[in-house]
Protein backbone atom coordinates (compact mmCIF):
# COMPACT_ATOMS: atom_id res chain seq x y z
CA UNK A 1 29.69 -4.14 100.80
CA UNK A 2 27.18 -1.42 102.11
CA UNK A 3 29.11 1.56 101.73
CA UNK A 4 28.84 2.33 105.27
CA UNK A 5 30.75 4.97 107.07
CA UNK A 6 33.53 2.50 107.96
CA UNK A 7 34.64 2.34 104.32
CA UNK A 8 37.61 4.26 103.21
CA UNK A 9 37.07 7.07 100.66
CA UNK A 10 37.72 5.58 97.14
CA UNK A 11 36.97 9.39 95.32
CA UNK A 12 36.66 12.82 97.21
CA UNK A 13 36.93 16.20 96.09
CA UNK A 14 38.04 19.07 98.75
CA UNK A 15 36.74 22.72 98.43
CA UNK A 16 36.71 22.38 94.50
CA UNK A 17 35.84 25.67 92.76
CA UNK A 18 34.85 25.82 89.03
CA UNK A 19 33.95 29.05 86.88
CA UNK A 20 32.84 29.50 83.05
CA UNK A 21 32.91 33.39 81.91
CA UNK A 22 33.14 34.63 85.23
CA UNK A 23 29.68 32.72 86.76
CA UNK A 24 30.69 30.16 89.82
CA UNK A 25 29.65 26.32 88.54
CA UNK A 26 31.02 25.25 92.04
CA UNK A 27 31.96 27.31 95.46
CA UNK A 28 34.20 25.19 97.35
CA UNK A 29 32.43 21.26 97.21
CA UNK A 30 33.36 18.49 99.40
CA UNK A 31 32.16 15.05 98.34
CA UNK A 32 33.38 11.80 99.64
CA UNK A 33 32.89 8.25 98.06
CA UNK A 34 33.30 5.22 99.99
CA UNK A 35 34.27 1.84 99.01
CA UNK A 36 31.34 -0.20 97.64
CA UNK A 37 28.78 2.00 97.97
CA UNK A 38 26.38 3.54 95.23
CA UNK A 39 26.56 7.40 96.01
CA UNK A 40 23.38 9.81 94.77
CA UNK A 41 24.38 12.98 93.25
CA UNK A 42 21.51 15.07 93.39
CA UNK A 43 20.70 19.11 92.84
CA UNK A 44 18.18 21.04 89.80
CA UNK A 45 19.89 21.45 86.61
CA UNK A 46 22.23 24.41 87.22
CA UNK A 47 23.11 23.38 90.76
CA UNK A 48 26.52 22.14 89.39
CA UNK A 49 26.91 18.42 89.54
CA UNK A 50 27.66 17.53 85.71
CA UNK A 51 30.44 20.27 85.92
CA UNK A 52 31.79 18.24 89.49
CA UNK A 53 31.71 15.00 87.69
CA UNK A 54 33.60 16.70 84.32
CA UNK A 55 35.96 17.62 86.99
CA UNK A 56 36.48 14.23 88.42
CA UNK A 57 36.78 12.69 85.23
CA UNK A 58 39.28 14.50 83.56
CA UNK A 59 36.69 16.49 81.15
CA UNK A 60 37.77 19.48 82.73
CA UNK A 61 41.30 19.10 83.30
CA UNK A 62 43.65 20.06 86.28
CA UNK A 63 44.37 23.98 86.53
CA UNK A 64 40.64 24.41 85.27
CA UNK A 65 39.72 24.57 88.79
CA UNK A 66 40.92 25.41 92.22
CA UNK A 67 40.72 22.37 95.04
CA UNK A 68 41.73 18.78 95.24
CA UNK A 69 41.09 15.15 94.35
CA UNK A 70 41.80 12.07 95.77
CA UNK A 71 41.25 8.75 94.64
CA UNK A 72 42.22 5.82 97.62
CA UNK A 73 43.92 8.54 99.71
CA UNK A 74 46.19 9.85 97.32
CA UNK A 75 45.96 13.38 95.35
CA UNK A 76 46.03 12.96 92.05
CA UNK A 77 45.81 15.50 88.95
CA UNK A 78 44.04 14.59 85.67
CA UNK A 79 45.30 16.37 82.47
CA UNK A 80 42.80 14.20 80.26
CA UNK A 81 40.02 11.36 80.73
CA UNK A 82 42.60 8.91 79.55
CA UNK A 83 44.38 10.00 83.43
CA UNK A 84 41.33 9.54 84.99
CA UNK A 85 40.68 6.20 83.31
CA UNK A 86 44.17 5.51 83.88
CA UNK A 87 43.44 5.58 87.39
CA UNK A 88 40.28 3.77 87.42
CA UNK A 89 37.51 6.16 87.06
CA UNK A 90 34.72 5.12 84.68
CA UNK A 91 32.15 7.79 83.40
CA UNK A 92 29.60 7.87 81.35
CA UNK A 93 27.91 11.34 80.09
CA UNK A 94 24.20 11.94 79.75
CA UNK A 95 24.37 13.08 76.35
CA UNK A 96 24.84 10.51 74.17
CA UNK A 97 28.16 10.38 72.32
CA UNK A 98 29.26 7.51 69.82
CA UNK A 99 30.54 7.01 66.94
CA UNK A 100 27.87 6.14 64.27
CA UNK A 101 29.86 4.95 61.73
CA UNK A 102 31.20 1.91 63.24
CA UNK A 103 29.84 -1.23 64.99
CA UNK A 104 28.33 -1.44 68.39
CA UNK A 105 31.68 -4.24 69.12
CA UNK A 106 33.78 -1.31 67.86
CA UNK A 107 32.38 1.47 69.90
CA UNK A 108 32.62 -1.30 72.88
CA UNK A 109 35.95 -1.64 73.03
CA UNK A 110 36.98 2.34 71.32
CA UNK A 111 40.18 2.69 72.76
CA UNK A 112 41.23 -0.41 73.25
CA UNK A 113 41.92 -1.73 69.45
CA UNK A 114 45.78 -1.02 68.63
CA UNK A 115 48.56 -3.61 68.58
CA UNK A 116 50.19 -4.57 71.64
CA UNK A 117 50.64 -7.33 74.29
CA UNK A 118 46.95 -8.50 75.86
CA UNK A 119 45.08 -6.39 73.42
CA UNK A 120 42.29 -6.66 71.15
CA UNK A 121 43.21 -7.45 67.30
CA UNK A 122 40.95 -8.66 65.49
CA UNK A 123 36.71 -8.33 64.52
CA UNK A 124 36.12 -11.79 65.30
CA UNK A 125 37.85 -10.89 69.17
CA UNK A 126 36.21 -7.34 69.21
CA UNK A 127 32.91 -9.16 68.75
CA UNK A 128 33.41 -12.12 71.10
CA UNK A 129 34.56 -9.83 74.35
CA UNK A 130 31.63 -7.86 73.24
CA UNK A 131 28.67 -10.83 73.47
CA UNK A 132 30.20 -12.08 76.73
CA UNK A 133 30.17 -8.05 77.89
CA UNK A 134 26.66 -8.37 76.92
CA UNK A 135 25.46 -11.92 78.84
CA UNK A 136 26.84 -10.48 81.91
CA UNK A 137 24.95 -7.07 81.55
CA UNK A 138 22.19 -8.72 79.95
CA UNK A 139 21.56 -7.05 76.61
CA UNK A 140 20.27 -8.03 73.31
CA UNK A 141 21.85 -6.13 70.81
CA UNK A 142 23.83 -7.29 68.20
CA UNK A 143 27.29 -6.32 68.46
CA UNK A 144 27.72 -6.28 64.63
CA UNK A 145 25.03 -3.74 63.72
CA UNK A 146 26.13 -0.47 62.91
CA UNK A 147 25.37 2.22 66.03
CA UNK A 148 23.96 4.48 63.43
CA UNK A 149 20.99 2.05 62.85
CA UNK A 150 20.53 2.01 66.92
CA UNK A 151 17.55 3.90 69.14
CA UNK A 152 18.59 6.14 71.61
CA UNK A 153 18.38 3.99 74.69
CA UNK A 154 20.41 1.46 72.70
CA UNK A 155 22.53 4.09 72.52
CA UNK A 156 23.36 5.03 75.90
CA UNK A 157 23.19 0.98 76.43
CA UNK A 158 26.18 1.09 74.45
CA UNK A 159 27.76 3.73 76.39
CA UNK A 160 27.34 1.58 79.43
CA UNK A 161 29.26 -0.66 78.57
CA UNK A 162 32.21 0.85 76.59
CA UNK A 163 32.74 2.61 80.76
CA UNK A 164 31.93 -1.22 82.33
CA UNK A 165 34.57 -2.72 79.28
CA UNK A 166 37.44 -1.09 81.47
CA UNK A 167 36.66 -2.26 84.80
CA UNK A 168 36.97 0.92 86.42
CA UNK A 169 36.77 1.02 90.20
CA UNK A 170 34.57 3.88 90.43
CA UNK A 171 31.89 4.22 87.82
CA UNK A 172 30.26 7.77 87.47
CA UNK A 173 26.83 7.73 85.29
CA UNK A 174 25.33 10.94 84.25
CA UNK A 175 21.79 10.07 83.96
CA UNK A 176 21.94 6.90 83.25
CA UNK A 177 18.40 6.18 82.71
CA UNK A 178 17.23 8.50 80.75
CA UNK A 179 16.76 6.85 77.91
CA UNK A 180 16.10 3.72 79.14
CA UNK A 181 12.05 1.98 79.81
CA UNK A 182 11.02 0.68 82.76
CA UNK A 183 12.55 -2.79 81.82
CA UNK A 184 15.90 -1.77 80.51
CA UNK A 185 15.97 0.53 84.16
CA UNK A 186 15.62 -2.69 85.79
CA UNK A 187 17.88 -4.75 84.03
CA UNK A 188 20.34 -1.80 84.25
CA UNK A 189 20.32 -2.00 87.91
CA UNK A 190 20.54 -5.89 88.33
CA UNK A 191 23.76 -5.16 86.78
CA UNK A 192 24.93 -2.39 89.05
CA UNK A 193 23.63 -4.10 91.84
CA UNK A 194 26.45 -7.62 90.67
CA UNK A 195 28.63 -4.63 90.19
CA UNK A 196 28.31 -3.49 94.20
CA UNK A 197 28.14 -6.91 95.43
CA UNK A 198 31.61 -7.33 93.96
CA UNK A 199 32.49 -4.46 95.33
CA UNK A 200 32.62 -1.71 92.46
CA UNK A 201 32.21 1.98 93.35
CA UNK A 202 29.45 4.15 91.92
CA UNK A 203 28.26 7.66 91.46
CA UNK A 204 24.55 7.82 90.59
CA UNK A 205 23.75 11.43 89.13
CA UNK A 206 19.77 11.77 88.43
CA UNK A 207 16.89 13.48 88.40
CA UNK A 208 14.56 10.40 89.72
CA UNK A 209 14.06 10.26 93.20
CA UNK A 210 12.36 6.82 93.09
CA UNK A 211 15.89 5.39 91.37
CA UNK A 212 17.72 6.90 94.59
CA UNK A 213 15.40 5.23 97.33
CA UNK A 214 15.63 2.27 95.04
CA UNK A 215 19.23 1.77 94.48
CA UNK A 216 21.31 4.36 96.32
CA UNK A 217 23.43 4.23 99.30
CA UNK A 218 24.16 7.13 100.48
CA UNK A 219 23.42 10.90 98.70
CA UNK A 220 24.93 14.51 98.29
CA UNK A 221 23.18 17.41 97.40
CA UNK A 222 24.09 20.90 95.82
CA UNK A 223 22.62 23.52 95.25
CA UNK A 224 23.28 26.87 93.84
CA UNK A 225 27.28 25.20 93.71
CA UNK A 226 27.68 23.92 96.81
CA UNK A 227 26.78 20.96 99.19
CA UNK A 228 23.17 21.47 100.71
CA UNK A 229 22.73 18.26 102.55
CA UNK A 230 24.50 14.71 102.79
CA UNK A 231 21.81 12.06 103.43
CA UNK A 232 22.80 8.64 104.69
CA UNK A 233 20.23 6.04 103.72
CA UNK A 234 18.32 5.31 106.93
CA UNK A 235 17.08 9.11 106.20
CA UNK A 236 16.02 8.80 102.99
CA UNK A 237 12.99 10.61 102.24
CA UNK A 238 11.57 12.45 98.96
CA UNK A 239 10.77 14.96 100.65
CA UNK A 240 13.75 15.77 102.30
CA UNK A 241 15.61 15.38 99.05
CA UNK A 242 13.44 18.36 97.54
CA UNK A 243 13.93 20.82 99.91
CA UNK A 244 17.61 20.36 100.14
CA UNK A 245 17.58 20.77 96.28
CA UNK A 246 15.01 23.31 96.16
CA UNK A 247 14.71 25.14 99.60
CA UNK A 248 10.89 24.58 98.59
CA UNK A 249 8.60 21.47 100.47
CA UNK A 250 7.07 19.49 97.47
CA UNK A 251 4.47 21.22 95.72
CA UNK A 252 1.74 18.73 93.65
CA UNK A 253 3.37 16.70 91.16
CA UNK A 254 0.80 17.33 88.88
CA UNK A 255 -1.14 20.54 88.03
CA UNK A 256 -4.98 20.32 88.35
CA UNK A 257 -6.40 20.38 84.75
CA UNK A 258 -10.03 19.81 83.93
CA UNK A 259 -10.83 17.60 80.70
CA UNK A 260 -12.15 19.41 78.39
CA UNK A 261 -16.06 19.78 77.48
CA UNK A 262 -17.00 17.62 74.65
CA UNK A 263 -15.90 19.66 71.24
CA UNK A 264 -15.34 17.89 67.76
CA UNK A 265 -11.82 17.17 67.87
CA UNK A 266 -8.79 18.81 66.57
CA UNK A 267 -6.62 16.56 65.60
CA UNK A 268 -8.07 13.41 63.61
CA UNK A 269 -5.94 10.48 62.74
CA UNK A 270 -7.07 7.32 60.94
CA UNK A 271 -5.62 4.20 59.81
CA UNK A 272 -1.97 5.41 60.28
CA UNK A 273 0.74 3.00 59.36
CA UNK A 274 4.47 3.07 59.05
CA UNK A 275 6.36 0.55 57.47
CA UNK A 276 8.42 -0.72 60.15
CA UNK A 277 13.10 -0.21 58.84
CA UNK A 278 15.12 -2.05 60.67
CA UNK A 279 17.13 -0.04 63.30
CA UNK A 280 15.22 2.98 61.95
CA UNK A 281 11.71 3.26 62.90
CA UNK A 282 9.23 1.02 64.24
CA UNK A 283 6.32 -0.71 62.25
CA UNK A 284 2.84 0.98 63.04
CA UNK A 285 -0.59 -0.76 62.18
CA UNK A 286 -3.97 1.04 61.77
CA UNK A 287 -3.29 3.26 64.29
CA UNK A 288 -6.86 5.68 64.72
CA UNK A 289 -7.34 8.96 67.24
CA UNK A 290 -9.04 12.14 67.91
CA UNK A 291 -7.83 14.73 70.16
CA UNK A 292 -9.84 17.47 70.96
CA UNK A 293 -9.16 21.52 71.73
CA UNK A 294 -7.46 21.77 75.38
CA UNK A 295 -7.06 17.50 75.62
CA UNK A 296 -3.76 16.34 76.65
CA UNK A 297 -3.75 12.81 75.33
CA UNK A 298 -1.00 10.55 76.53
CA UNK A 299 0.50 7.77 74.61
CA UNK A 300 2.00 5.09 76.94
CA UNK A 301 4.09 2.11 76.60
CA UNK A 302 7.23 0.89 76.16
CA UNK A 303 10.23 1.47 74.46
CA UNK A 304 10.03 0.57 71.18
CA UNK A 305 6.34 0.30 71.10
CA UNK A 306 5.70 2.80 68.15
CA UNK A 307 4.85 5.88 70.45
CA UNK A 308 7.96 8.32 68.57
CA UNK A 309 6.94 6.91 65.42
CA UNK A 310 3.23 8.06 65.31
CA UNK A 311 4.27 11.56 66.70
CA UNK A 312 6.97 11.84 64.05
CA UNK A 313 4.09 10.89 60.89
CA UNK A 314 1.98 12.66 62.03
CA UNK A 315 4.50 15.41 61.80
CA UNK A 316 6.27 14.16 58.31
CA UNK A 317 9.26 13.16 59.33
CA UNK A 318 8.94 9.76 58.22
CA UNK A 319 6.69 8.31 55.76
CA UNK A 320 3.72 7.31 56.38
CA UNK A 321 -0.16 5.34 54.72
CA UNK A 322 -3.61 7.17 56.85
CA UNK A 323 -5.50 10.23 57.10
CA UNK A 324 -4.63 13.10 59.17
CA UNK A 325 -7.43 15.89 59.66
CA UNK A 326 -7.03 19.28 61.62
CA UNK A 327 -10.38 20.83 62.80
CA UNK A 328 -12.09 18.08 60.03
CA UNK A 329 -10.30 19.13 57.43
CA UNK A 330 -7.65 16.89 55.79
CA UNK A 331 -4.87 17.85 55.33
CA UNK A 332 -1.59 16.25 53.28
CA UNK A 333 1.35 15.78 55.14
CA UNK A 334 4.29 14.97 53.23
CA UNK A 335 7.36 16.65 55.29
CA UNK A 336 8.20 18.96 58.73
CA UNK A 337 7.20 22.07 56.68
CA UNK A 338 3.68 20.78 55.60
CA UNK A 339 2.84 19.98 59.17
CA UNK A 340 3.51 22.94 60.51
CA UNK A 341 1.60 25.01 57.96
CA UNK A 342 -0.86 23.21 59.20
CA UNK A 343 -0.61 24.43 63.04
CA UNK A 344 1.45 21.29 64.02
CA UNK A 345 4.28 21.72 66.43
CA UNK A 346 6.99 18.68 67.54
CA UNK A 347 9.35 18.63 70.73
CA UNK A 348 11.69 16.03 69.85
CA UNK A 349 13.31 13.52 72.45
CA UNK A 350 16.68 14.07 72.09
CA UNK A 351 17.47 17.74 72.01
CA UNK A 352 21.07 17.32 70.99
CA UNK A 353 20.63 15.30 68.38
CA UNK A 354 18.18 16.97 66.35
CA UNK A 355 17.07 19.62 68.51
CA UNK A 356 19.57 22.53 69.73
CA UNK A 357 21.77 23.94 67.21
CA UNK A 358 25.23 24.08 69.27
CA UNK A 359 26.79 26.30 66.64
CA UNK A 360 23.81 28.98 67.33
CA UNK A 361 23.74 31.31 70.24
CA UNK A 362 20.43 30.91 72.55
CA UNK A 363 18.58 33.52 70.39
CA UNK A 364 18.84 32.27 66.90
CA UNK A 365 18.01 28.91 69.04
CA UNK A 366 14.39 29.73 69.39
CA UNK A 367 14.09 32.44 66.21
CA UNK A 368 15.10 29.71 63.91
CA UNK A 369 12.09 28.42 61.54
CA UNK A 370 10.15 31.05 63.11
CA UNK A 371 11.37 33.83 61.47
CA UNK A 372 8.89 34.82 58.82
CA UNK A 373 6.39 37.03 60.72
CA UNK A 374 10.30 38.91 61.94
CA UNK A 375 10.69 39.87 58.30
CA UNK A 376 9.63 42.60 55.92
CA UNK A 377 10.26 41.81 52.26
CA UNK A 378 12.87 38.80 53.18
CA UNK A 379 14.75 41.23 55.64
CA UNK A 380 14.66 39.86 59.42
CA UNK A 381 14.24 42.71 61.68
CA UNK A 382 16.59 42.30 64.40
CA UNK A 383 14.85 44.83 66.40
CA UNK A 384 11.97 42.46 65.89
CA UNK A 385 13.96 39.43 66.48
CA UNK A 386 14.85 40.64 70.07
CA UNK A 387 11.79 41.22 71.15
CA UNK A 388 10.30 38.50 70.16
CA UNK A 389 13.69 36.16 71.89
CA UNK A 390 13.26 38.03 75.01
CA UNK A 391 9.84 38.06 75.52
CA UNK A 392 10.02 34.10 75.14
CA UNK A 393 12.92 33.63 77.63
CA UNK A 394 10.86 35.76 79.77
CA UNK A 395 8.06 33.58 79.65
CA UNK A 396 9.68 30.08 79.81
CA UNK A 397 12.42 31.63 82.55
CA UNK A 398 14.94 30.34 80.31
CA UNK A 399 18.02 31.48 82.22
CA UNK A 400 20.95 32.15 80.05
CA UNK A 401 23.08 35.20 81.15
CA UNK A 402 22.07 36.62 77.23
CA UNK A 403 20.23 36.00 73.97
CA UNK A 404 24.33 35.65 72.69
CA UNK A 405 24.84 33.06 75.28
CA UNK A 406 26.15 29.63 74.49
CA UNK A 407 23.43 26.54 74.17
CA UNK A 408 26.38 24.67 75.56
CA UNK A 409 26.51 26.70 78.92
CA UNK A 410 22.90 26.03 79.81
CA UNK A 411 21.84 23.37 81.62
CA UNK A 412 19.79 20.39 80.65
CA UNK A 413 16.58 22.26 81.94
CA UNK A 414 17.32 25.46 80.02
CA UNK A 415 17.92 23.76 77.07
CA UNK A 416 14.71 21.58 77.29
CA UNK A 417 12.79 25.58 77.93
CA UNK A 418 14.79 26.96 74.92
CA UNK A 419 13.39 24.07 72.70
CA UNK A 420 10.11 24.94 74.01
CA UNK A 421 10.41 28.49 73.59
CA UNK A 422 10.98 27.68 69.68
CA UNK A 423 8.24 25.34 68.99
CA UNK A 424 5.49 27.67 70.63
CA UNK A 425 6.91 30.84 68.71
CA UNK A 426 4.70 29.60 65.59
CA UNK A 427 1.53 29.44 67.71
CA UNK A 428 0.63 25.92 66.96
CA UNK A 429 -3.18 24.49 67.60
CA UNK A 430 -1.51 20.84 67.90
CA UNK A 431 1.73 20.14 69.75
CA UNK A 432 3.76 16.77 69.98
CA UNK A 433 5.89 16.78 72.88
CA UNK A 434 8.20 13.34 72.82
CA UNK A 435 9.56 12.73 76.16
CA UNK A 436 9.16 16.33 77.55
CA UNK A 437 10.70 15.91 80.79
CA UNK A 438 14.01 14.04 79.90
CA UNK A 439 16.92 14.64 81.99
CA UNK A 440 15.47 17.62 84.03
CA UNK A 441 14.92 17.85 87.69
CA UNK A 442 12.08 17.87 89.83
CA UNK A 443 11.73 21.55 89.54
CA UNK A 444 12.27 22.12 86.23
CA UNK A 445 9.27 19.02 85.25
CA UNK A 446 7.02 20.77 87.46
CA UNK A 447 7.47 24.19 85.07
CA UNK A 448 7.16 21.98 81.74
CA UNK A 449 3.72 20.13 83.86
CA UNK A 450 2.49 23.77 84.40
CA UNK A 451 3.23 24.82 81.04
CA UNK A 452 1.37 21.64 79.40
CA UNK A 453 -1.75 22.39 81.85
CA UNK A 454 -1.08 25.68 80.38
CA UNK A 455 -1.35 25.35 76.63
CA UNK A 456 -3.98 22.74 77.20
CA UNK A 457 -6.48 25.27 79.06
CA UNK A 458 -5.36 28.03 75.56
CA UNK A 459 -7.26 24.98 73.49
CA UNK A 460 -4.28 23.86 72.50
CA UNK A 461 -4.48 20.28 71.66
CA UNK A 462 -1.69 18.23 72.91
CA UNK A 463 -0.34 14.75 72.54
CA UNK A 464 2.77 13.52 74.80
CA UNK A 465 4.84 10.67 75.29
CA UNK A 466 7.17 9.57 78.36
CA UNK A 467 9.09 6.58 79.10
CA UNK A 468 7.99 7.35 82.82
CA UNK A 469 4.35 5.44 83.13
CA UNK A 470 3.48 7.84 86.50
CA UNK A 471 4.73 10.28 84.28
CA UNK A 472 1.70 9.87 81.48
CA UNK A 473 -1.02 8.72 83.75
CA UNK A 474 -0.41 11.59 85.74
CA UNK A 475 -0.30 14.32 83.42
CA UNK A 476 -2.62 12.93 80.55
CA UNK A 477 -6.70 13.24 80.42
CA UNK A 478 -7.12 9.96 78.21
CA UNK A 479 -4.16 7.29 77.60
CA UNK A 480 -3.42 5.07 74.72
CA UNK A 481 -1.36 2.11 75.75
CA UNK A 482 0.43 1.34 72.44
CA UNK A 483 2.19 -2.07 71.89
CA UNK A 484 4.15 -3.19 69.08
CA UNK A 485 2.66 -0.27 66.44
CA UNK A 486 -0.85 -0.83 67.63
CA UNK A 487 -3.39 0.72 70.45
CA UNK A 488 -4.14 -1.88 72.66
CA UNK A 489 -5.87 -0.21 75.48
CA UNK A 490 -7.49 3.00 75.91
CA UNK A 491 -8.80 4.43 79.96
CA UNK A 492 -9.47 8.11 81.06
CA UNK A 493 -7.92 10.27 84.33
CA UNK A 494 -8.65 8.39 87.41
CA UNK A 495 -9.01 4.70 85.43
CA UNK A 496 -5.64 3.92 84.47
CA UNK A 497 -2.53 2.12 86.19
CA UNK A 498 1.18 1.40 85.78
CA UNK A 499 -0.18 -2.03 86.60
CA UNK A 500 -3.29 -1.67 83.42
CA UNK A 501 -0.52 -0.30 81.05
CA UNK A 502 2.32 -3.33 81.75
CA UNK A 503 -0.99 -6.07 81.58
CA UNK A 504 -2.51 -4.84 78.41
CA UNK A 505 1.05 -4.53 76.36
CA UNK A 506 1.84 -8.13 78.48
CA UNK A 507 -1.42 -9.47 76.94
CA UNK A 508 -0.87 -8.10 73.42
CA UNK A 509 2.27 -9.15 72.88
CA UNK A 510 1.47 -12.63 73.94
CA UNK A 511 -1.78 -12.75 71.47
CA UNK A 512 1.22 -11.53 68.75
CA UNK A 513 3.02 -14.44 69.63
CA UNK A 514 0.54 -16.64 69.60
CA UNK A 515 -0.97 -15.82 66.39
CA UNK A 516 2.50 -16.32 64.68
CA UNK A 517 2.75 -19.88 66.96
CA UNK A 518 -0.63 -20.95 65.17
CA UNK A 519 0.19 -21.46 61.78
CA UNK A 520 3.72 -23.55 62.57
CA UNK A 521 1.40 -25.71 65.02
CA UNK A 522 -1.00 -26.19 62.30
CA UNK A 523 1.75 -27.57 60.05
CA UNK A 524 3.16 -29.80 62.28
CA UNK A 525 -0.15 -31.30 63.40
């Protein structure tokens, strides 16, 4: 099915309005869903369309909200997500929640594991639905392993298919791909392309305009709460989606920035290596760099290649054999604190995981670990402390409605400035920004561009990593292409490709297999 106009409505909302403390999330939203079609949900972070899915999920229960849902025609009223499951509405957040502890067959089928007629009993049957789950979605994980010992995009992978496990007749997936490489993207939507063809219902929330011209049907848009535009595919067009989101035509993508005049570098690294732990971090080989004052150096690849790795030893969170020099002096690096001592800043990937601090308010947020130069003789002064908060939401336009705001009522954007905010506090001469960009909209990545360009032209030296390849080649001055825990390829601005990235990790991993063929051939022979 196409999801043409012809379709009945399988999920619509009717002039839905949703508050938190007084500020309008929604102002009266119409959306309608039809049968077989995958439907874009679009808007910048703010604009209101996690809160609108929440609501049609069950997250944010019935009374929450004025307005009404329908699923099929009829009005129905969710208390709880078990309702909305209950009537066949899958979802799947964007932040990742699981439940480490257990296996990746037992997160599955979470839920679904008590006695009773038709359901699942035992380990052996929790691991056997799991694997055939798996062949049909096409994923390699091992549905024994513990999820604690799983990457992030495994993760979310996992996620996936816990919603898919229940068959639900309208799946909702808050960025859905964040996470994910190129490969896993495209291997994510073979499957919800089998899921359309047999005629499953999707919303598609996302930042990514190429995913919407790619896989999309049919597109809302808010903004500011309420519905800016509804695009039918024949009028697809990336521009058009930015000004409905924005009001703004597209500015460049990518700020101008100027490489740098030669300069002995900043950062030196040599013979790096990390002793690969299974379903902890990735082996590294021999891995050797210099980046110098105002480079942005870009470290591209895929997932799993040893990109987070080599930002996180270089920043002692993980062990680690190599020299690290700043300015050409070595320096030891043994742990966080000894890295930024010496001028070394980290943005992590996953800001919810080990990056926001959800029991903090927004202040203490971007004070915390910076708070020595706020204190006299161990005493923080708060007078200080404000200052110094405000004056960094100022300059990130962090928009929360107060440094005693809730990290939980910002969007993904504002969160992703409010991490920045902290790790520039200290003033660092090196900064390692892993996936910068995740799960915020086009707006929002143009800011965190600007800002890079930013820092870069300060002689700050800067070294970033993105899933995205556009993404690196676009923003970086040099690229390394890493591939399994080693630099395979290295090209300036102007020289490097998608295409050149994907051929040179193609071509190492091949020689990797080979070289491991060569000794078995030998013995046989």
């Amino acid at each position: 099915m196409s999801g043409d106009t012809a379709s009945p409505p399988v999920i619509e909302t009717r002039a839905v309005v949703k508050s938190f403390a007084g500020v309008q999330a929604l102002r009266g939203v119409d959306l309608t869903v039809r049968a077989g079609e995958i439907h874009a949900l679009l808007g910048q972070n703010g604009a209101g369309k996690s809160t609108l899915v929440k609501i049609l999920n069950g997250v944010h229960p019935a009374g929450s909200f004025s307005g009404d849902i329908r699923v099929a025609g009829r009005p129905v009223s969710f208390r709880s997500t078990s309702d909305a499951r209950a009537e066949g509405v899958g979802y799947v957040p964007q932040e990742i929640e699981v439940l480490e502890q257990l296996t990746v067959a037992e997160n599955v089928f979470a839920g679904q594991t008590g006695l009773g007629a038709g359901v699942l009993v035992s380990q052996r049957r929790l691991e056997e639905r799991t694997r055939a789950l798996f062949a049909e979605i096409g994923l390699a994980i091992d549905p024994r392993a513990l999820v604690a010992s799983l990457t992030a995009a495994q993760r979310h992978l996992v996620m996936i298919a816990r919603a898919l496990s229940f068959r639900p007749r309208v799946l909702m997936l808050d960025e859905p791909t964040a996470s994910l490489s190129g490969v896993e993207v495209e291997r994510l939507f073979a499957v919800l392309r089998r899921l359309k063809a047999q005629g499953s219902t999707m919303i598609f929330i996302t930042h990514r305009l190429p995913e919407v011209l790619a896989i999309c049907d049919r597109a809302t848009v808010l903004r500011d709460g309420r519905v800016a535009a509804e695009i039918g595919r024949e009028a697809f067009d990336a521009e058009r989606f930015i000004f409905a989101m924005s009001g703004q035509r597209l500015q460049r993508l990518y700020p101008h920035h100027e490489p740098p005049p030669p300069a002995p570098p900043l950062l030196s690294v040599r013979n790096l290596t990390i002793a690969g732990r299974f379903g902890v971090n990735r082996g590294v080989s021999d891995v050797g760099f210099d980046v110098r004052p105002g480079e942005i150096l870009g470290l591209a690849g895929l997932l799993g290649s040893g990109r987070t790795e080599i930002l996180h030893a270089i920043y002692g969170r993980i062990p680690f054999a190599g020299e690290i020099a700043i300015a050409g002096r070595p320096v030891t690096i043994r742990k966080a604190g000894d890295a930024r001592a010496a001028g070394i800043a980290l943005l992590t990937e996953d800001r919810k995981r080990d990056g926001l601090l959800f029991n903090l308010p927004v202040g203490a947020n971007i004070t915390i670990g910076n708070l020595g130069p706020l204190a006299s003789r161990g005493i923080v002064s708060d007078r200080k402390e404000k200052s110094a908060v405000l004056a960094a939401m100022r300059s990130l336009a962090v928009k929360a409605r107060s440094p005693q705001s809730s990290v939980a009522h910002l969007s993904g954007g504002n969160q992703q400035k409010l991490l920045f905010a902290r790790v520039l506090m200290s003033g660092p001469r090196v900064l390692l920004l892993d996936e910068p960009t995740k799960g915020v909209d086009a707006s929002t990545r143009h800011e965190i561009y600007r800002l890079i360009v930013d820092l870069a032209e300060k002689g700050v030296a800067l070294v970033v990593v993105a899933s995205e390849l556009e993404e690196i080649i676009g923003i970086a001055d040099r690229c390394l292409v890493v591939a399994d825990g080693r630099i395979v390829d290295e090209f300036k601005r102007g020289e490097g490709s998608e295409d050149r990235v994907l051929r040179a990790v193609a071509a190492a991993q091949a020689a990797a297999t080979m070289a491991t063929a060569l000794p078995a051939s030998g013995r046989i022979g």
